[in-house]
PDB file of N, CA and C in Angstrom:
ATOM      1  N   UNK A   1      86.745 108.963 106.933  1.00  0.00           N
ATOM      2  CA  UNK A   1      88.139 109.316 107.130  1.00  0.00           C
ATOM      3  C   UNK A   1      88.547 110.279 106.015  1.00  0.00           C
ATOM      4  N   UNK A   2      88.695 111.410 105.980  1.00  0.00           N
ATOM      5  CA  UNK A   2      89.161 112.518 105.560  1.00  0.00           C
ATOM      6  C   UNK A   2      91.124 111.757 105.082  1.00  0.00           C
ATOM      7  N   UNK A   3      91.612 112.680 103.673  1.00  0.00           N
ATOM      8  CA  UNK A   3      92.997 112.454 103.440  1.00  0.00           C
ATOM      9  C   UNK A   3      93.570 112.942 104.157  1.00  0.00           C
ATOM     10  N   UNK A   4      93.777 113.814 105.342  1.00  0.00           N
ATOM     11  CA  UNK A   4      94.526 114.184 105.982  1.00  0.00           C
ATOM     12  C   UNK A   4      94.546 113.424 107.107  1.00  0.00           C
ATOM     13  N   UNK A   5      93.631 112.459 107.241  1.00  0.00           N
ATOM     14  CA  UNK A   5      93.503 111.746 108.356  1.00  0.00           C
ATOM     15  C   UNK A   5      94.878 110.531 108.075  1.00  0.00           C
ATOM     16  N   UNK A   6      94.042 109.621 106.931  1.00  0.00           N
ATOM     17  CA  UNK A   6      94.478 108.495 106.675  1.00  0.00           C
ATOM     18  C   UNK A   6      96.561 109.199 106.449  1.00  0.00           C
ATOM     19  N   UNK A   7      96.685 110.104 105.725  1.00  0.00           N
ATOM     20  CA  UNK A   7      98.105 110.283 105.307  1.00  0.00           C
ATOM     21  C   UNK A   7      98.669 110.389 106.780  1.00  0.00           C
ATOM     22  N   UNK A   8      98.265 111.078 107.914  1.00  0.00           N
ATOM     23  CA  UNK A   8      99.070 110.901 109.234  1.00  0.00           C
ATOM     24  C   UNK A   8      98.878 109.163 109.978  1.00  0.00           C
ATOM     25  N   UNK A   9      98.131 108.542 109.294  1.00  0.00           N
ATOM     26  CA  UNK A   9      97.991 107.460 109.797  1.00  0.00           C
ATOM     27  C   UNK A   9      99.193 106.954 109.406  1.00  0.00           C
ATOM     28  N   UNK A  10      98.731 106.878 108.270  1.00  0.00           N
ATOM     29  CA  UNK A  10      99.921 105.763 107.211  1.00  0.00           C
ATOM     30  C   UNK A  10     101.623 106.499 108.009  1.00  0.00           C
ATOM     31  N   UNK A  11     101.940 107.795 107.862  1.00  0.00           N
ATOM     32  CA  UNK A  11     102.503 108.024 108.408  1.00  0.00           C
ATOM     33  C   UNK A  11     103.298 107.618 109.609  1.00  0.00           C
ATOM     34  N   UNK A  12     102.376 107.551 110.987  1.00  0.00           N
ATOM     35  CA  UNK A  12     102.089 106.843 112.251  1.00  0.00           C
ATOM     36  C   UNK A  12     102.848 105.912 112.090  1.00  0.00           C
ATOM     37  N   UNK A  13     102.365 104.774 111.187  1.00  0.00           N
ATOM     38  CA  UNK A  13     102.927 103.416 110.824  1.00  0.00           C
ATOM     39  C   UNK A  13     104.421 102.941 110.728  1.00  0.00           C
ATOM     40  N   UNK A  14     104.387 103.918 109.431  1.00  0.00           N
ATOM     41  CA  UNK A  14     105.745 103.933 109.068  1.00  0.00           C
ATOM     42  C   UNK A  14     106.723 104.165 109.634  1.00  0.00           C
ATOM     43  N   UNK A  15     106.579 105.251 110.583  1.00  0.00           N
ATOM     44  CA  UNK A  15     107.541 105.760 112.062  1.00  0.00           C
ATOM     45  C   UNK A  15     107.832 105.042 112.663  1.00  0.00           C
ATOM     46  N   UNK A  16     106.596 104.035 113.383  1.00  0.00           N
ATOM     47  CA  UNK A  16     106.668 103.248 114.174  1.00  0.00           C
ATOM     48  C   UNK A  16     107.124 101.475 113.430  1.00  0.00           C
ATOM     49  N   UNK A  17     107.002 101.538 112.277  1.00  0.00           N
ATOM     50  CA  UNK A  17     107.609 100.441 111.373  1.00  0.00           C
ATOM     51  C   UNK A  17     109.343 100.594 111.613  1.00  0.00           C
ATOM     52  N   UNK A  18     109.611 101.818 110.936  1.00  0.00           N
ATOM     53  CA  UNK A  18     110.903 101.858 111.213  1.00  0.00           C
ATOM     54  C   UNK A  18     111.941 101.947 112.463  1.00  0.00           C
ATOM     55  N   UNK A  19     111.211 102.097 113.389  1.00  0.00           N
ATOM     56  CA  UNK A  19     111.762 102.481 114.713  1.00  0.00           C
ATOM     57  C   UNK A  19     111.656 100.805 114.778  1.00  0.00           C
ATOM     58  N   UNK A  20     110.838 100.046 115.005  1.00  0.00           N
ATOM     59  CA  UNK A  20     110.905  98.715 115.185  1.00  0.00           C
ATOM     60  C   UNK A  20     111.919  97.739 114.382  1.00  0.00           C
ATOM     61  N   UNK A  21     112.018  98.350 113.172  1.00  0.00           N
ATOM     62  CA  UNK A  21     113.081  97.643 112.459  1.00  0.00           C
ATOM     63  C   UNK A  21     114.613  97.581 112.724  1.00  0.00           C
ATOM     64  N   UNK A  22     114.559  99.189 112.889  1.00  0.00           N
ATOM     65  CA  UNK A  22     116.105  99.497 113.385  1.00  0.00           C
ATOM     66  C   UNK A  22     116.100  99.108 114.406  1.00  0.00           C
ATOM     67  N   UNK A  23     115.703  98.519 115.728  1.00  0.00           N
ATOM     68  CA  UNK A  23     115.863  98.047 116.880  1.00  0.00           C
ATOM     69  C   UNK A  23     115.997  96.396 116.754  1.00  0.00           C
ATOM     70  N   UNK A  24     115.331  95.736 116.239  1.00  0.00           N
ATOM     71  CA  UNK A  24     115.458  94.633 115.738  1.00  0.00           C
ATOM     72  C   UNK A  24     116.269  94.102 114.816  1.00  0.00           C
ATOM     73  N   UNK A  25     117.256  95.308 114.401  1.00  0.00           N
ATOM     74  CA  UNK A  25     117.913  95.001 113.344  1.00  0.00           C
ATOM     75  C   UNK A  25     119.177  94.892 113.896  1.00  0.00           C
ATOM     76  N   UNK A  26     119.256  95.928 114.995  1.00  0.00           N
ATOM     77  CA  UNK A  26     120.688  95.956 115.517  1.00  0.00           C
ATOM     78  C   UNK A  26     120.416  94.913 116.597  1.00  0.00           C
ATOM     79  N   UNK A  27     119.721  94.079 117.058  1.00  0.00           N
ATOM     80  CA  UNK A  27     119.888  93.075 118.506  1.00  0.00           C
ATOM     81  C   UNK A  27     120.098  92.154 117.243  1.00  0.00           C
ATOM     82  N   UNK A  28     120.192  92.138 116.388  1.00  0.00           N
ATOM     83  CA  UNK A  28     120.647  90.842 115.322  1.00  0.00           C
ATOM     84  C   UNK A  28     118.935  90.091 114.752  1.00  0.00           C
ATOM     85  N   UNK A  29     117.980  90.771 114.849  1.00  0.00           N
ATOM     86  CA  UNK A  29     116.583  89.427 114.262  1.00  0.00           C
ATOM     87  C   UNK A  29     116.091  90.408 113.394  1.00  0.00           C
ATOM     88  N   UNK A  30     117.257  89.724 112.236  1.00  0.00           N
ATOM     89  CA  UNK A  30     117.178  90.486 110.714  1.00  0.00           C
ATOM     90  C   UNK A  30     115.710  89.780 110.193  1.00  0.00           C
ATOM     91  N   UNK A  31     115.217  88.735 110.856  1.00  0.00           N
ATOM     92  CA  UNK A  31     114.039  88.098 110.090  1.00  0.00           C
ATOM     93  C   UNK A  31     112.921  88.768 110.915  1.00  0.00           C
ATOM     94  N   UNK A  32     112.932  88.789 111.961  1.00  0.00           N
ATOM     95  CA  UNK A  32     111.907  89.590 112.761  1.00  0.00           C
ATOM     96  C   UNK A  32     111.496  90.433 112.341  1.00  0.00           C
ATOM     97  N   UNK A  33     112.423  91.504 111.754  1.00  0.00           N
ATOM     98  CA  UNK A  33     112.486  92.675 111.001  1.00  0.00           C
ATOM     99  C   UNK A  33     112.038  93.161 109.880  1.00  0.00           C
ATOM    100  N   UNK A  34     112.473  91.806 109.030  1.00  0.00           N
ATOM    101  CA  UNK A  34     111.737  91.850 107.818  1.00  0.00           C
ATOM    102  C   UNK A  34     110.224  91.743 107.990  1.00  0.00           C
ATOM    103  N   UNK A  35     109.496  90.962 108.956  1.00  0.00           N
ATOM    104  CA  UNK A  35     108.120  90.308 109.059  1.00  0.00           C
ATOM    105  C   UNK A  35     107.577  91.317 109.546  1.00  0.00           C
ATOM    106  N   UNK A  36     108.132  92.201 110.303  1.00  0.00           N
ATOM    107  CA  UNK A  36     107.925  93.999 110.988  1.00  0.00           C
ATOM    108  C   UNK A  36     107.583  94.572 110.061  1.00  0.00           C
ATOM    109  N   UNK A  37     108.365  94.756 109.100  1.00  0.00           N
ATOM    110  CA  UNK A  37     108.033  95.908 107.433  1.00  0.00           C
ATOM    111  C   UNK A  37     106.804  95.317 106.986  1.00  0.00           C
ATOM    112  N   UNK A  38     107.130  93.824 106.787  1.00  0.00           N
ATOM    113  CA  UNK A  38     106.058  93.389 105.884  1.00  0.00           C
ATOM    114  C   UNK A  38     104.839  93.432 106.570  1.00  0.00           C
ATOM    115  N   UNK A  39     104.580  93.678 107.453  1.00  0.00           N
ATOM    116  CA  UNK A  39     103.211  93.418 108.236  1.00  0.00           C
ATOM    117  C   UNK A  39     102.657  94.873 108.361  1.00  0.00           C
ATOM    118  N   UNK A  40     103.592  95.763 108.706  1.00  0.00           N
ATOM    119  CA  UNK A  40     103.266  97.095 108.113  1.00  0.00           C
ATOM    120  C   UNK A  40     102.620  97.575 107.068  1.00  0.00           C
ATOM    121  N   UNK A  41     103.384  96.672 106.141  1.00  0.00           N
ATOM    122  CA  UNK A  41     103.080  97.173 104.634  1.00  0.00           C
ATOM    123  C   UNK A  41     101.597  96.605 104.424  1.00  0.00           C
ATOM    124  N   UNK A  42     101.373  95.217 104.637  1.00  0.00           N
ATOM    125  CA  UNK A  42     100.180  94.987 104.843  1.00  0.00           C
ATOM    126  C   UNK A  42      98.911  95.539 105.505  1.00  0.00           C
ATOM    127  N   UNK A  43      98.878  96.747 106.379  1.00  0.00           N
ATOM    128  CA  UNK A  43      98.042  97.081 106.841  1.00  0.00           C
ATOM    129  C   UNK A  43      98.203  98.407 106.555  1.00  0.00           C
ATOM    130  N   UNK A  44      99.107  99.186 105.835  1.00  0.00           N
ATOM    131  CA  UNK A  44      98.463 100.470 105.149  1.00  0.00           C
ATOM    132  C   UNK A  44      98.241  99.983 104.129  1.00  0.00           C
ATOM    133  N   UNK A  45      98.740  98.978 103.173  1.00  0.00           N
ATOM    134  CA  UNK A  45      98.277  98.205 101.897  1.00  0.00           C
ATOM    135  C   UNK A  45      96.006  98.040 102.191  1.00  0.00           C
ATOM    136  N   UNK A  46      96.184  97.765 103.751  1.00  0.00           N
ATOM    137  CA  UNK A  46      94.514  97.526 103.701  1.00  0.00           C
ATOM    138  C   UNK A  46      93.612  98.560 103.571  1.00  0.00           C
ATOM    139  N   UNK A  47      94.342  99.499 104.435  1.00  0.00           N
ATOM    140  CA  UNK A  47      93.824 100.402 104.199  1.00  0.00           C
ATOM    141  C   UNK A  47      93.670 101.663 103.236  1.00  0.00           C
ATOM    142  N   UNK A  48      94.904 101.616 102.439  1.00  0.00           N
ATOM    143  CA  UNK A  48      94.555 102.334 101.227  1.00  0.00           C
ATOM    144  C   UNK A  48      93.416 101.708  99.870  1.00  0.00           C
ATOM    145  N   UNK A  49      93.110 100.498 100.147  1.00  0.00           N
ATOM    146  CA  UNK A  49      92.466  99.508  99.550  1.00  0.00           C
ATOM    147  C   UNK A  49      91.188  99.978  99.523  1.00  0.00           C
ATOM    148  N   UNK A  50      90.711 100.046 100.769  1.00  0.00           N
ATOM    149  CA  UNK A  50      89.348 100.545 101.478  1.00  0.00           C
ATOM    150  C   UNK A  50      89.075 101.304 101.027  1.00  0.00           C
ATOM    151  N   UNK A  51      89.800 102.500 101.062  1.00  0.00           N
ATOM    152  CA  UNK A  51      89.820 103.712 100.375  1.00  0.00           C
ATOM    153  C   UNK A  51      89.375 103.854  98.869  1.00  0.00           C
ATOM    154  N   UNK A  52      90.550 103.369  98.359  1.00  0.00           N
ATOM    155  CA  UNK A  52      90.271 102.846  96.512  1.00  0.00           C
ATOM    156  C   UNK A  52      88.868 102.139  96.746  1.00  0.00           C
ATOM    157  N   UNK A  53      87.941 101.214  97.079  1.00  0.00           N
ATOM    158  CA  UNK A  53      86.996 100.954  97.075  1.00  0.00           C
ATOM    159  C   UNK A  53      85.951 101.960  97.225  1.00  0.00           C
ATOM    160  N   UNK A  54      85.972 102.538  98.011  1.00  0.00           N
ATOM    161  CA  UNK A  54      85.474 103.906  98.506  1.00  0.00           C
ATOM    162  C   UNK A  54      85.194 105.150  97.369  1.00  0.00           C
ATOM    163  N   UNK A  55      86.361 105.302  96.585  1.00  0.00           N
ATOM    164  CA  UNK A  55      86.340 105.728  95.177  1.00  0.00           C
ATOM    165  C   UNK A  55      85.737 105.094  94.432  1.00  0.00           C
ATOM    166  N   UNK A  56      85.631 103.780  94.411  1.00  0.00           N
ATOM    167  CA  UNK A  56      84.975 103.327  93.188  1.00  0.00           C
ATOM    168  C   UNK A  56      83.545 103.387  93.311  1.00  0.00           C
ATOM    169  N   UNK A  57      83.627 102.628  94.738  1.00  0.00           N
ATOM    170  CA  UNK A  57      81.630 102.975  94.839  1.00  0.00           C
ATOM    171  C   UNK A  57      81.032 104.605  94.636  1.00  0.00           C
ATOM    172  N   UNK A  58      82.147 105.917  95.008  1.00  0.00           N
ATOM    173  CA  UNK A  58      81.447 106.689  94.931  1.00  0.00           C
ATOM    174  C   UNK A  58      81.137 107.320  93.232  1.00  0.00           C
ATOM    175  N   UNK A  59      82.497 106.600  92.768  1.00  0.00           N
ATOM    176  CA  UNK A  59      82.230 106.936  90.881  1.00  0.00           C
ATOM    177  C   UNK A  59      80.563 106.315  90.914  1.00  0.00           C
ATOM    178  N   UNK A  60      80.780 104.925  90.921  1.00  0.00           N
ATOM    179  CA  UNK A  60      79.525 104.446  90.471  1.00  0.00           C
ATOM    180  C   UNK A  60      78.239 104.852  90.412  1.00  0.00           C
ATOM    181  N   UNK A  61      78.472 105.925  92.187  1.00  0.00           N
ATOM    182  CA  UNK A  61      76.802 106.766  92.672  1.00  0.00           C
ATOM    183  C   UNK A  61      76.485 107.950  91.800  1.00  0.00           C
ATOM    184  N   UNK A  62      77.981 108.377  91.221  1.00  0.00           N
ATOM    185  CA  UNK A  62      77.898 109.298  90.655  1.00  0.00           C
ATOM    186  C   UNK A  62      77.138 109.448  89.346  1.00  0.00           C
ATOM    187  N   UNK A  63      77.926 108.560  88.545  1.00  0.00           N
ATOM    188  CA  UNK A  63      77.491 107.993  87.344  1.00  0.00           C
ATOM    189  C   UNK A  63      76.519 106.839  86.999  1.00  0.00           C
ATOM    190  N   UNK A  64      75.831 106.587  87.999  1.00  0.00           N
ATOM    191  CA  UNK A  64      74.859 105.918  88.307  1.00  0.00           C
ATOM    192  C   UNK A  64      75.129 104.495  87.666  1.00  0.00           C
ATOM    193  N   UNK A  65      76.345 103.807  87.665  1.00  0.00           N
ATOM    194  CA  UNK A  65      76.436 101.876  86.966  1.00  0.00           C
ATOM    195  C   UNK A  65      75.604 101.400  87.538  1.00  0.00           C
TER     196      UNK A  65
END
């Protein structure tokens, strides 16, 4: 996955995070809403993770640890 990939992803998300929130926010399921963000956040949270891992193993190949 290339950065231009993952940044329209994360992107993707967020669009579609917020569009879900504000809809859920105005039918009144302010808690729904919240669990909407947070579950969001959790899965570009995973995947920027991956990534950072991804960096680290490739330092390591580099510098041979």
């Amino acid at each position: 996955m290339t950065g231009v990939d993952l940044i329209f992803k994360v992107a993707a998300i967020g669009i579609l995070v917020a569009v879900l929130n504000q809809l859920l926010v105005r039918s009144g399921r302010e808690d729904q809403a919240m669990l909407t963000t947070l579950a969001g956040l959790i899965v570009v949270l995973m995947m920027v993770i991956k990534q950072i891992s991804n960096l680290f193993d490739t330092i390591k190949s580099v510098f041979e640890l």
